[in-house]
PDB file of N, CA and C in Angstrom:
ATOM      1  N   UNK A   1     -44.373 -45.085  23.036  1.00  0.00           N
ATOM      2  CA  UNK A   1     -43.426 -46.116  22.666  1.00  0.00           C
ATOM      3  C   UNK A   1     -44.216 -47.280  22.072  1.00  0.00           C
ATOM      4  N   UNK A   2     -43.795 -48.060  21.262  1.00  0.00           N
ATOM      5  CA  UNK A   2     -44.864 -48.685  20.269  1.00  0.00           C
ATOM      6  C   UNK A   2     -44.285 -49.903  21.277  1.00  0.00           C
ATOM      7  N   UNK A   3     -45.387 -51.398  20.905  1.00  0.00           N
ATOM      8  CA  UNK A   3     -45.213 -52.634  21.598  1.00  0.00           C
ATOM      9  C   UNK A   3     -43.691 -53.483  21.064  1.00  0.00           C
ATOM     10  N   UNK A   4     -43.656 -53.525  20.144  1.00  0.00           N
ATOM     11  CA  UNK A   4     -42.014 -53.957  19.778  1.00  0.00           C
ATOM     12  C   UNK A   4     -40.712 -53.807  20.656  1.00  0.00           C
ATOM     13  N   UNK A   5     -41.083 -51.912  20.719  1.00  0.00           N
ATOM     14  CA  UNK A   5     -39.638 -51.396  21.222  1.00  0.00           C
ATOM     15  C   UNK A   5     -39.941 -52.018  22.694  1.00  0.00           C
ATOM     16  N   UNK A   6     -41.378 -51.628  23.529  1.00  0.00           N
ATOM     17  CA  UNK A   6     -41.029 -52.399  24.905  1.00  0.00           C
ATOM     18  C   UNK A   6     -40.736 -53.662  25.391  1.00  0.00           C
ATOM     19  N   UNK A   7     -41.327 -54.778  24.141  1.00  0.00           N
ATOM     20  CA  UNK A   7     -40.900 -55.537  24.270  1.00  0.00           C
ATOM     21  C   UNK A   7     -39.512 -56.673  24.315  1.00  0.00           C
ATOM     22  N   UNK A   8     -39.044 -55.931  23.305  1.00  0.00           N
ATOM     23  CA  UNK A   8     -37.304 -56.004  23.369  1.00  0.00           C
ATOM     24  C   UNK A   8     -36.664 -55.281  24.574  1.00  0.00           C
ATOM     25  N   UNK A   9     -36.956 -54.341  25.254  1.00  0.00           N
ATOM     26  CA  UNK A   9     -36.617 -53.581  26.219  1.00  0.00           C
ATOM     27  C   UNK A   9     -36.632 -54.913  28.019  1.00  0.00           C
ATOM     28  N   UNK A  10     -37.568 -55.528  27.728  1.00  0.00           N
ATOM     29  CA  UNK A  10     -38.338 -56.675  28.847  1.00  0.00           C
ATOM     30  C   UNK A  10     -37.898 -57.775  28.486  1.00  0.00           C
ATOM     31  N   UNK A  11     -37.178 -58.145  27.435  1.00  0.00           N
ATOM     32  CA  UNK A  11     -36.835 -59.191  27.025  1.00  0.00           C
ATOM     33  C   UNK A  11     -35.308 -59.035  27.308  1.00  0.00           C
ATOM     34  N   UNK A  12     -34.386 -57.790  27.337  1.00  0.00           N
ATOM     35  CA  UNK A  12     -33.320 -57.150  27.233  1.00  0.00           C
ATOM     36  C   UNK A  12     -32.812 -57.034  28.987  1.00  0.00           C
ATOM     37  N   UNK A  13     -33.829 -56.168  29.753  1.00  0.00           N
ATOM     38  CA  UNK A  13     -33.355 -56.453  31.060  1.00  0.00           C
ATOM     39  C   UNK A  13     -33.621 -57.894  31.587  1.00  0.00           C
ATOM     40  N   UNK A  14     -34.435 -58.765  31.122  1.00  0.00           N
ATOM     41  CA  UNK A  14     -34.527 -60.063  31.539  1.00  0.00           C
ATOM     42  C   UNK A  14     -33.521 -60.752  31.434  1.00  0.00           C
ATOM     43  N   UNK A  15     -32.763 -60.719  30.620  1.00  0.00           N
ATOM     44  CA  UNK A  15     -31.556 -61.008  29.802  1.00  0.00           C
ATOM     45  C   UNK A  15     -30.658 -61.154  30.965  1.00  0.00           C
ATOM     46  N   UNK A  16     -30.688 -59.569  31.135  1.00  0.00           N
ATOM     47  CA  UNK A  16     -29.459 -59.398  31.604  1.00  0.00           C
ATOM     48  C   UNK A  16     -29.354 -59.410  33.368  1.00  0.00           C
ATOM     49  N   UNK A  17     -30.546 -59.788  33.892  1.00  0.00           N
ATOM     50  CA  UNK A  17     -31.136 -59.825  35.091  1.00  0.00           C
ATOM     51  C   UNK A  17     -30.423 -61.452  35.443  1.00  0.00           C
ATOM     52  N   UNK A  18     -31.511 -62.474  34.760  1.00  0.00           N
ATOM     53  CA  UNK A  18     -31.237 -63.522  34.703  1.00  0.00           C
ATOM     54  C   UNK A  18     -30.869 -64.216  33.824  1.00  0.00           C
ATOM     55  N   UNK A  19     -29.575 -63.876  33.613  1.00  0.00           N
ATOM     56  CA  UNK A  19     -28.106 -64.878  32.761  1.00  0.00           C
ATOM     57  C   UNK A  19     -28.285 -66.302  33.265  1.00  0.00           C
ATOM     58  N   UNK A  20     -28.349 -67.204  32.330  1.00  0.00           N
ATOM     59  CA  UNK A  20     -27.822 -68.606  32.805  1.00  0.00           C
ATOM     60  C   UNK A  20     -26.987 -69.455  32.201  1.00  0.00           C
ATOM     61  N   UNK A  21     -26.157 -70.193  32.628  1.00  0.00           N
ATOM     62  CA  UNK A  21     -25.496 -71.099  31.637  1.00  0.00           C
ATOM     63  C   UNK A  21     -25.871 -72.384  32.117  1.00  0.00           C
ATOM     64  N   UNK A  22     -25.583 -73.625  30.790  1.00  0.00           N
ATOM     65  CA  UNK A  22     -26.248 -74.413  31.134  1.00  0.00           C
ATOM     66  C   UNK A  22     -24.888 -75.399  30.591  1.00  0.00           C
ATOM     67  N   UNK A  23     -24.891 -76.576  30.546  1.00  0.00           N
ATOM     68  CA  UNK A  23     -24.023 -77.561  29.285  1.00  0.00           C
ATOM     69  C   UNK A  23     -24.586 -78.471  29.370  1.00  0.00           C
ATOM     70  N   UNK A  24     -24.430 -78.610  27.753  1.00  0.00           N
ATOM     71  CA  UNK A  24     -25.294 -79.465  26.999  1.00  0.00           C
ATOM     72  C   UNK A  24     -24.595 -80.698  26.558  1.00  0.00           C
ATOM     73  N   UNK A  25     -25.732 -81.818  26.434  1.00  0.00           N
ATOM     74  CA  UNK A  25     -24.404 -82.912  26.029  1.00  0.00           C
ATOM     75  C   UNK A  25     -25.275 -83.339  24.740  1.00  0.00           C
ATOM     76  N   UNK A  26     -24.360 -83.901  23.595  1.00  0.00           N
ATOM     77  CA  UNK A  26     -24.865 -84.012  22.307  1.00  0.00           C
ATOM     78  C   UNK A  26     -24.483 -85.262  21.972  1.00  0.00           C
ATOM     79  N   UNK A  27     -25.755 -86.178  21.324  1.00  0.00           N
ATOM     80  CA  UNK A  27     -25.218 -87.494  21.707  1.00  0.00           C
ATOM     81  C   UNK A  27     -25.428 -87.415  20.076  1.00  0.00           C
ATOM     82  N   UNK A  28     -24.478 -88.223  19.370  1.00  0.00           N
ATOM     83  CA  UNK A  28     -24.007 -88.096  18.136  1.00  0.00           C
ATOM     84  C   UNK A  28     -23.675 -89.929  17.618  1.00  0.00           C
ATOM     85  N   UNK A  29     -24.247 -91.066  16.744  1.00  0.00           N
ATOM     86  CA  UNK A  29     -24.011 -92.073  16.637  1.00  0.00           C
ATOM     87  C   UNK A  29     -23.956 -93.198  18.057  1.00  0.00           C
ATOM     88  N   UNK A  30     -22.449 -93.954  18.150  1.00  0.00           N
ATOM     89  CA  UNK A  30     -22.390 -94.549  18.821  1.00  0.00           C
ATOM     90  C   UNK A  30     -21.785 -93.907  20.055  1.00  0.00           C
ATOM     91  N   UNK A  31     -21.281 -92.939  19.637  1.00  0.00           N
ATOM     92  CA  UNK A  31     -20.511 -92.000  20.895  1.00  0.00           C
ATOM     93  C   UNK A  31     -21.248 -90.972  21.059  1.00  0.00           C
ATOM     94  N   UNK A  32     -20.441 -90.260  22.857  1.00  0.00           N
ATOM     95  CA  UNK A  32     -21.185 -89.190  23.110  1.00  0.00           C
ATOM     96  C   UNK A  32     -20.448 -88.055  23.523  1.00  0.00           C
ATOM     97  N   UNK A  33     -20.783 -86.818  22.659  1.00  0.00           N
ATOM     98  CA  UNK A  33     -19.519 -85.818  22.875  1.00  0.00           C
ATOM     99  C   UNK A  33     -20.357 -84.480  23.024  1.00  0.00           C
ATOM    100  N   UNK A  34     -19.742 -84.208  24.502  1.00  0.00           N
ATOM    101  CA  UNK A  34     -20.150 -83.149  25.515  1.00  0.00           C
ATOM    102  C   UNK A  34     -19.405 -81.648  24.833  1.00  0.00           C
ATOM    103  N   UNK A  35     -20.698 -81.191  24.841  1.00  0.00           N
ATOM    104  CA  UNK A  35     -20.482 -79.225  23.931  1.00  0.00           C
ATOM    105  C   UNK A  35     -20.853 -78.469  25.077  1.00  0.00           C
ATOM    106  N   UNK A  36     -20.110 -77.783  25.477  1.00  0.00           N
ATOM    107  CA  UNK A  36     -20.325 -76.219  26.543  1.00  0.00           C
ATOM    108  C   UNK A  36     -21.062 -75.687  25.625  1.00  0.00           C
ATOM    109  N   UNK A  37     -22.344 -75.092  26.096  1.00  0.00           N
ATOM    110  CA  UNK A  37     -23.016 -73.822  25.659  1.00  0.00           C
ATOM    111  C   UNK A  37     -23.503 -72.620  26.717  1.00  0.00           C
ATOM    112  N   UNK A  38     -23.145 -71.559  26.332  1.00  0.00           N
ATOM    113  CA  UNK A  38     -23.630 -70.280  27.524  1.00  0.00           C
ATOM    114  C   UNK A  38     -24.702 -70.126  26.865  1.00  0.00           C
ATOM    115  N   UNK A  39     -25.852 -70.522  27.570  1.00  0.00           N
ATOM    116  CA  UNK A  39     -27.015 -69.374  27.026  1.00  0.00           C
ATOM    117  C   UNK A  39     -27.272 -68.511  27.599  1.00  0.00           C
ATOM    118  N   UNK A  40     -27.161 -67.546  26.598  1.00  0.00           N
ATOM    119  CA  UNK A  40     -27.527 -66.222  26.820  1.00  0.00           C
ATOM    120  C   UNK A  40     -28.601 -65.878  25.783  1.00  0.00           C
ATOM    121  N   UNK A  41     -29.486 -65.239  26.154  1.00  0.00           N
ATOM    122  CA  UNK A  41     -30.859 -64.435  25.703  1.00  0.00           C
ATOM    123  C   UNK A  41     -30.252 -63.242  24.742  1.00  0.00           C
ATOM    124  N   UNK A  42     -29.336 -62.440  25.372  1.00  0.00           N
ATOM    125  CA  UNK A  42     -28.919 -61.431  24.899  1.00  0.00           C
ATOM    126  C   UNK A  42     -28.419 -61.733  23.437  1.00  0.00           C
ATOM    127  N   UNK A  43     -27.585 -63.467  23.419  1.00  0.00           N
ATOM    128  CA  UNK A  43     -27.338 -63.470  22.203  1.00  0.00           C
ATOM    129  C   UNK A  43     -28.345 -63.561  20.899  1.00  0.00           C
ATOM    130  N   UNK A  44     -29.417 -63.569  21.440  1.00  0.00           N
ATOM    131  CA  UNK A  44     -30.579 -63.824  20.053  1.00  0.00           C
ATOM    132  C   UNK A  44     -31.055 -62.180  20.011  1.00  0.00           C
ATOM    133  N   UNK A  45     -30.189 -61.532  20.383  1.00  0.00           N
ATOM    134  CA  UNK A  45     -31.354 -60.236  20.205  1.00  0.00           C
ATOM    135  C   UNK A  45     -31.039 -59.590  18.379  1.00  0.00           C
ATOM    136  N   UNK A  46     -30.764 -60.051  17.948  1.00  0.00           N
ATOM    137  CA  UNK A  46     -30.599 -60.032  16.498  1.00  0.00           C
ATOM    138  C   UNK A  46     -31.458 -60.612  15.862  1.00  0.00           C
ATOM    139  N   UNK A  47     -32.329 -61.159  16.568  1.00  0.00           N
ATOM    140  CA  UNK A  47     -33.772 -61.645  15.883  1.00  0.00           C
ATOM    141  C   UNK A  47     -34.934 -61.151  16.581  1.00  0.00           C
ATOM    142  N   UNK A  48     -34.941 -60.236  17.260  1.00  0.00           N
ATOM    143  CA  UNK A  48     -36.236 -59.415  17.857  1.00  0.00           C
ATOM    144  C   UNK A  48     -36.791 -59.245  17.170  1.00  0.00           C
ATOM    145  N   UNK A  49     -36.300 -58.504  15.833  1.00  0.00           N
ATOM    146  CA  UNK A  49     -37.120 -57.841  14.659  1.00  0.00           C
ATOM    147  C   UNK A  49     -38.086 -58.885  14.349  1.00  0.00           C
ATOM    148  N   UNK A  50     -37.204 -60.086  14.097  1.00  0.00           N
ATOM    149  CA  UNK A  50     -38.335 -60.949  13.334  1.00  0.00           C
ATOM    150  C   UNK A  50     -39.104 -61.415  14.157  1.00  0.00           C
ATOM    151  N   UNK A  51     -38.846 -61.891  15.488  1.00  0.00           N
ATOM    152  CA  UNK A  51     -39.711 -62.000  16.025  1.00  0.00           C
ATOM    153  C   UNK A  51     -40.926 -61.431  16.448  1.00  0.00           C
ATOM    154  N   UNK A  52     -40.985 -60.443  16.770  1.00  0.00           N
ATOM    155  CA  UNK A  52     -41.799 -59.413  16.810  1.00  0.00           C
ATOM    156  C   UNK A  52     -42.650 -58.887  15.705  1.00  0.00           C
ATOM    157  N   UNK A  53     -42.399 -58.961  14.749  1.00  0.00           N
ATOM    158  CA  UNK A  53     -43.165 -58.359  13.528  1.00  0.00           C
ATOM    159  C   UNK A  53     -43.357 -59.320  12.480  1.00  0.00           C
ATOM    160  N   UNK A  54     -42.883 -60.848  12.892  1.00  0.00           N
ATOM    161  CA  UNK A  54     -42.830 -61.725  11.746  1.00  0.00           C
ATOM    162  C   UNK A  54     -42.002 -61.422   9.867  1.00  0.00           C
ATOM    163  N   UNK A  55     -41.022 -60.508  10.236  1.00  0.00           N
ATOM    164  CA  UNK A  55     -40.361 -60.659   8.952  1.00  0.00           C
ATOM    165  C   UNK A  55     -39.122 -61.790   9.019  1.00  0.00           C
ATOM    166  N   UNK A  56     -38.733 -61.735   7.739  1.00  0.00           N
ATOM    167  CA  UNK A  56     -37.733 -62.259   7.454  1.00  0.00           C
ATOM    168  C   UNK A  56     -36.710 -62.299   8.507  1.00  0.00           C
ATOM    169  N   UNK A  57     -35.640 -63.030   8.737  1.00  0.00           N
ATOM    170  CA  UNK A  57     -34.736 -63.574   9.461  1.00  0.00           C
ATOM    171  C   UNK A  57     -33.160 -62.634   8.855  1.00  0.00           C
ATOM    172  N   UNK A  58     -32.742 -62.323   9.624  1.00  0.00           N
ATOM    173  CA  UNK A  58     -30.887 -62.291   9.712  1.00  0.00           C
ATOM    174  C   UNK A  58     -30.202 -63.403   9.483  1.00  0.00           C
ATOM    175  N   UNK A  59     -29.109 -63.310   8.887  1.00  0.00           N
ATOM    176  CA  UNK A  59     -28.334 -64.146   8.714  1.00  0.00           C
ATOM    177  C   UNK A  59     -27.549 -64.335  10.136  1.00  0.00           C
ATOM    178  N   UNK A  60     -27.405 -62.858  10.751  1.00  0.00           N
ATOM    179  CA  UNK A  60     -26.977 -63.227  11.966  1.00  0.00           C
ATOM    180  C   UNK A  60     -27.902 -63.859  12.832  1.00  0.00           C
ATOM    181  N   UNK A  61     -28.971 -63.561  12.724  1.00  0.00           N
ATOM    182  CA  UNK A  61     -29.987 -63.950  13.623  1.00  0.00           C
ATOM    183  C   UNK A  61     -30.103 -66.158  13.524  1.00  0.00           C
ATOM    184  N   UNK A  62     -30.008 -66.206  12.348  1.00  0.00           N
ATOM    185  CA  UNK A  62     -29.782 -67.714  11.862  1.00  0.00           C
ATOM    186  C   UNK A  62     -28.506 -68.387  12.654  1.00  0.00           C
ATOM    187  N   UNK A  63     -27.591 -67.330  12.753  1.00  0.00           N
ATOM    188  CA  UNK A  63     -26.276 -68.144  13.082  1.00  0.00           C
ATOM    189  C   UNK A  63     -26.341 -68.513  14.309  1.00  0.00           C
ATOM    190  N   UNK A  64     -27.361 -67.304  15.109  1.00  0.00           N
ATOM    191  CA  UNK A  64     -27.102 -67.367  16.744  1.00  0.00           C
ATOM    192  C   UNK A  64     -28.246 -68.360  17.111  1.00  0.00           C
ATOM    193  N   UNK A  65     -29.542 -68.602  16.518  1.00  0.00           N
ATOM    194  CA  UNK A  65     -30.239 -69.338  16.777  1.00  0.00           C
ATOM    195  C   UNK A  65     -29.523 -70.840  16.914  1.00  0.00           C
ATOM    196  N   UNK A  66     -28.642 -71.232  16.045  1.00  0.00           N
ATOM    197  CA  UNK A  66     -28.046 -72.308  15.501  1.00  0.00           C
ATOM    198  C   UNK A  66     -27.200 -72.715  17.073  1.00  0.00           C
ATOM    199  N   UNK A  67     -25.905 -71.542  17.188  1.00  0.00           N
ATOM    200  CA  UNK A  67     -25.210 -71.516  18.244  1.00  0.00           C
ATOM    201  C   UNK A  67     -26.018 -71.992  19.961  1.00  0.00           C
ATOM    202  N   UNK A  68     -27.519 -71.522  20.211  1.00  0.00           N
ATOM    203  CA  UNK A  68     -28.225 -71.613  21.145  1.00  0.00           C
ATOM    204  C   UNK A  68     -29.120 -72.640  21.459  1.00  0.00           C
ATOM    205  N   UNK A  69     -29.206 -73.260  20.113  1.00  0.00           N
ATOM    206  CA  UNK A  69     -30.605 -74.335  19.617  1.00  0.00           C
ATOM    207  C   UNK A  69     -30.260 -75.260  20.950  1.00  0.00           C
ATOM    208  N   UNK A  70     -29.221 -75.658  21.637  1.00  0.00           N
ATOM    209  CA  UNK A  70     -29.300 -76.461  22.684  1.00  0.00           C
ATOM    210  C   UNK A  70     -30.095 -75.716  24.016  1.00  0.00           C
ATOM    211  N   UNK A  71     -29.947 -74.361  24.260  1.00  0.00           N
ATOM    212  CA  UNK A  71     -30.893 -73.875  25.063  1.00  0.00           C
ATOM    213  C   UNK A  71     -32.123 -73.520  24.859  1.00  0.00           C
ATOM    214  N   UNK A  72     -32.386 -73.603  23.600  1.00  0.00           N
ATOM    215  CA  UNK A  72     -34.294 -72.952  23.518  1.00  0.00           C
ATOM    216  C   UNK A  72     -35.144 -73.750  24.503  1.00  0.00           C
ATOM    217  N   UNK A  73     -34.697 -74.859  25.223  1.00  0.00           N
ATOM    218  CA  UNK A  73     -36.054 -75.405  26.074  1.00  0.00           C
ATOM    219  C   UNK A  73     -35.684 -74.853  27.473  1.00  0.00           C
ATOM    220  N   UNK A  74     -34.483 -74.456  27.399  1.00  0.00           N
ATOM    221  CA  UNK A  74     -34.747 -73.875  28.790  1.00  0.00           C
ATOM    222  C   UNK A  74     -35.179 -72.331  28.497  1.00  0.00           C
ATOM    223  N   UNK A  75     -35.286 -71.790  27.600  1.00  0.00           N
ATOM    224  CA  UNK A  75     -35.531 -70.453  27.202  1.00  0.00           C
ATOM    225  C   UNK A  75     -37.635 -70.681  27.379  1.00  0.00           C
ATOM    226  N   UNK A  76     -37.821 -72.010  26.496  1.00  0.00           N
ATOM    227  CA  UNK A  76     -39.315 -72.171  26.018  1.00  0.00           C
ATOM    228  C   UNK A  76     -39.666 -72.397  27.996  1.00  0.00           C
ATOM    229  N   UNK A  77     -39.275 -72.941  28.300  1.00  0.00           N
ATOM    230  CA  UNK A  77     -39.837 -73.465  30.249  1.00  0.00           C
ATOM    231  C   UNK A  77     -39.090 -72.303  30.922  1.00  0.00           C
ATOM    232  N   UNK A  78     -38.448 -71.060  30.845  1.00  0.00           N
ATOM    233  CA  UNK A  78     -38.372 -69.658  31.984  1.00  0.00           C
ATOM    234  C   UNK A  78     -39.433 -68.781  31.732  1.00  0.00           C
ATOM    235  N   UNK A  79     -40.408 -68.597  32.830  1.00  0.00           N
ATOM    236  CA  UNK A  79     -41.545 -68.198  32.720  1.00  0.00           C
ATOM    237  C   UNK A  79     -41.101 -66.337  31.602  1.00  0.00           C
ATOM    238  N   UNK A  80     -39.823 -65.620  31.697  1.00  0.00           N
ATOM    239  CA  UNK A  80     -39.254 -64.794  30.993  1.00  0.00           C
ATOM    240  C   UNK A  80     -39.175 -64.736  29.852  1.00  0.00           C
ATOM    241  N   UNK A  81     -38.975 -65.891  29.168  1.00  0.00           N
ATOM    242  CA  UNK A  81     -38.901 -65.954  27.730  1.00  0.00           C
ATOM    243  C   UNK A  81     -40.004 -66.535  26.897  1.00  0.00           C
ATOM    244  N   UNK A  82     -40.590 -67.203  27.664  1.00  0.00           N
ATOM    245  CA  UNK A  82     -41.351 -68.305  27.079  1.00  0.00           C
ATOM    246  C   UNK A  82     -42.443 -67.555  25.987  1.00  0.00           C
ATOM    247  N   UNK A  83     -43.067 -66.580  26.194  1.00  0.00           N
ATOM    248  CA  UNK A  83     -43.880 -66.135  25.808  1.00  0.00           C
ATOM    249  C   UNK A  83     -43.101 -65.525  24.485  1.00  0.00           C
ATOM    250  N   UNK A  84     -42.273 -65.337  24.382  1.00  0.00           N
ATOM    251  CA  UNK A  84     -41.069 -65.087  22.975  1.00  0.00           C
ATOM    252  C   UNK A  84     -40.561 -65.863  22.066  1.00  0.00           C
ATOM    253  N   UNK A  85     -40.160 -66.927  22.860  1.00  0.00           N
ATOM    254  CA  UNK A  85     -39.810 -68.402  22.244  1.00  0.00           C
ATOM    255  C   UNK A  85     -40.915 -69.179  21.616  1.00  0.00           C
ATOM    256  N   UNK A  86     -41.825 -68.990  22.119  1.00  0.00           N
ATOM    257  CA  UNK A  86     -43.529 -69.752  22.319  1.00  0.00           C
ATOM    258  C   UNK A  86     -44.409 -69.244  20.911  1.00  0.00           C
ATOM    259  N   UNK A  87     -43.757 -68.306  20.648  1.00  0.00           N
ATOM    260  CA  UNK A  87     -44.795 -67.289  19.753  1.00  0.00           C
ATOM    261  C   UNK A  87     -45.158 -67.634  18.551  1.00  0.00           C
ATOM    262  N   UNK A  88     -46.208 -67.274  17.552  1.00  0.00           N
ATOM    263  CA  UNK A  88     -46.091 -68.207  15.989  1.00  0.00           C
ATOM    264  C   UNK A  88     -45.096 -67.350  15.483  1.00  0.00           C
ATOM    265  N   UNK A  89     -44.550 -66.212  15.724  1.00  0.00           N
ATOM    266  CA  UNK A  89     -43.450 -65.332  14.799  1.00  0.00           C
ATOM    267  C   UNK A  89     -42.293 -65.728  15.481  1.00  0.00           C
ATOM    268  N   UNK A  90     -41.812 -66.522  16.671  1.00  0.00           N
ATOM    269  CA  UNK A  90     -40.992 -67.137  17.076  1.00  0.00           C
ATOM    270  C   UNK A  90     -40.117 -68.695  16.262  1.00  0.00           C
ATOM    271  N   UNK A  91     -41.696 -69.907  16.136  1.00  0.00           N
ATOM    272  CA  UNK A  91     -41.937 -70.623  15.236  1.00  0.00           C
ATOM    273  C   UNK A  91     -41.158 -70.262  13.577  1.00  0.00           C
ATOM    274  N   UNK A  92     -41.968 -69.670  13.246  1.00  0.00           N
ATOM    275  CA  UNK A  92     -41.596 -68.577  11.796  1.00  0.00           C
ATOM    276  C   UNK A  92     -40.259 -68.732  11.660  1.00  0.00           C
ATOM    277  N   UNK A  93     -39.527 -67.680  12.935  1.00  0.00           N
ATOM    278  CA  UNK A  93     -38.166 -67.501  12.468  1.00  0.00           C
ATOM    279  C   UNK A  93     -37.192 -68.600  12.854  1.00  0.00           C
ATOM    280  N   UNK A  94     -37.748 -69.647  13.650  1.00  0.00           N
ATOM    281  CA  UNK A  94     -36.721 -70.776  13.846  1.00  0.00           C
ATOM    282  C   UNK A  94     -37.342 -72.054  12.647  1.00  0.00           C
ATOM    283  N   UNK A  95     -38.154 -71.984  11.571  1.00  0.00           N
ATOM    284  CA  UNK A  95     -37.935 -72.770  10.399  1.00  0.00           C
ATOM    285  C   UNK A  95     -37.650 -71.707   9.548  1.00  0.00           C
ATOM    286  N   UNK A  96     -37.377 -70.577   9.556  1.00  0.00           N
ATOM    287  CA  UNK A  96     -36.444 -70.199   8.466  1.00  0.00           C
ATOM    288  C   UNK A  96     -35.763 -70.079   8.269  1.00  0.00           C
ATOM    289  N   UNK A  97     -34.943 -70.678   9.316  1.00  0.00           N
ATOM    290  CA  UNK A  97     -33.638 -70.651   9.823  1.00  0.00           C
ATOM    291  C   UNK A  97     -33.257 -71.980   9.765  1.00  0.00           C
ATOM    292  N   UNK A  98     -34.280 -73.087   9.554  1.00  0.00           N
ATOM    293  CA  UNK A  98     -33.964 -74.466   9.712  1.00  0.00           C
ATOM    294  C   UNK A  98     -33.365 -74.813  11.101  1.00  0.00           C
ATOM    295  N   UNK A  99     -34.052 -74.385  12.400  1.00  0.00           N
ATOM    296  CA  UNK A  99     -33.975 -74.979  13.835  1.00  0.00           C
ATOM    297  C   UNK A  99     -34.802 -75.470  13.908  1.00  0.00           C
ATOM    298  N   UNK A 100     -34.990 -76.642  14.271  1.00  0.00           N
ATOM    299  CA  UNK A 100     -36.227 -77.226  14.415  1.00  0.00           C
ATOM    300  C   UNK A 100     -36.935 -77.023  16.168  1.00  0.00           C
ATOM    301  N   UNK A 101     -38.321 -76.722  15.994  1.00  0.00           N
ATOM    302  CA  UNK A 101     -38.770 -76.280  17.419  1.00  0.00           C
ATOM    303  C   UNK A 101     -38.474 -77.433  18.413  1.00  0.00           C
ATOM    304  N   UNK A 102     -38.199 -77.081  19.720  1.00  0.00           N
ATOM    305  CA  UNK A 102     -37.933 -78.043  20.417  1.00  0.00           C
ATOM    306  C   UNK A 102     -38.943 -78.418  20.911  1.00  0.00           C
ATOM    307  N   UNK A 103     -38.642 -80.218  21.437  1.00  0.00           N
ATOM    308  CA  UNK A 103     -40.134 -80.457  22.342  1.00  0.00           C
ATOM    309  C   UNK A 103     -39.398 -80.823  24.024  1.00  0.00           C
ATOM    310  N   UNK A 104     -39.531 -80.139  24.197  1.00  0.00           N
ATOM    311  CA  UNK A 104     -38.997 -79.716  26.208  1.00  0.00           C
ATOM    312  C   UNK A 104     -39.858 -81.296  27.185  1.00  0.00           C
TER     313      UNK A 104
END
């Protein structure tokens, strides 16, 4: 089994082991308006590819990054993901996507 496939495989039961939700609050001008977000891991798995091998990005993979961008620091600080989130082909696919990396 090549390192890719196991790694999506470890990234996949992690997922689904330890689900978390979190809510996020988004402070916007002079006001402040509170967004529910579920993060889920599972939802970025449309960017394994790129992550993993450093290609090009999904459009889906763009959308879900976008949808999650409030959880990547708790994704970058779970000792589970971090090493995924953390990665330079991680990096890669969240400016080609225009997410900017978070600082936790």
């Amino acid at each position: 089994m090549k390192i890719p496939a196991v790694v999506f495989i470890v990234f996949l039961i992690g997922a689904i082991i330890f689900p978390n939700s979190i809510r996020a609050t988004v402070v916007e001008g002079s006001g402040e308006e509170v967004i529910n977000v579920t993060c889920s891991p599972t939802e970025l798995s449309s960017c394994l590819p790129a992550i993993t091998s450093g290609g090009a990005p999904s459009t889906q993979c763009c959308t879900k990054l976008k949808e999650q961008e409030p959880c990547l620091s708790s994704y970058i600080t779970n000792p589970l993901y971090s090493t995924y989130v953390s990665s330079p082909n991680a990096r890669k696919t969240l400016a080609a996507c225009n997410v900017p990396y978070p600082t936790c």
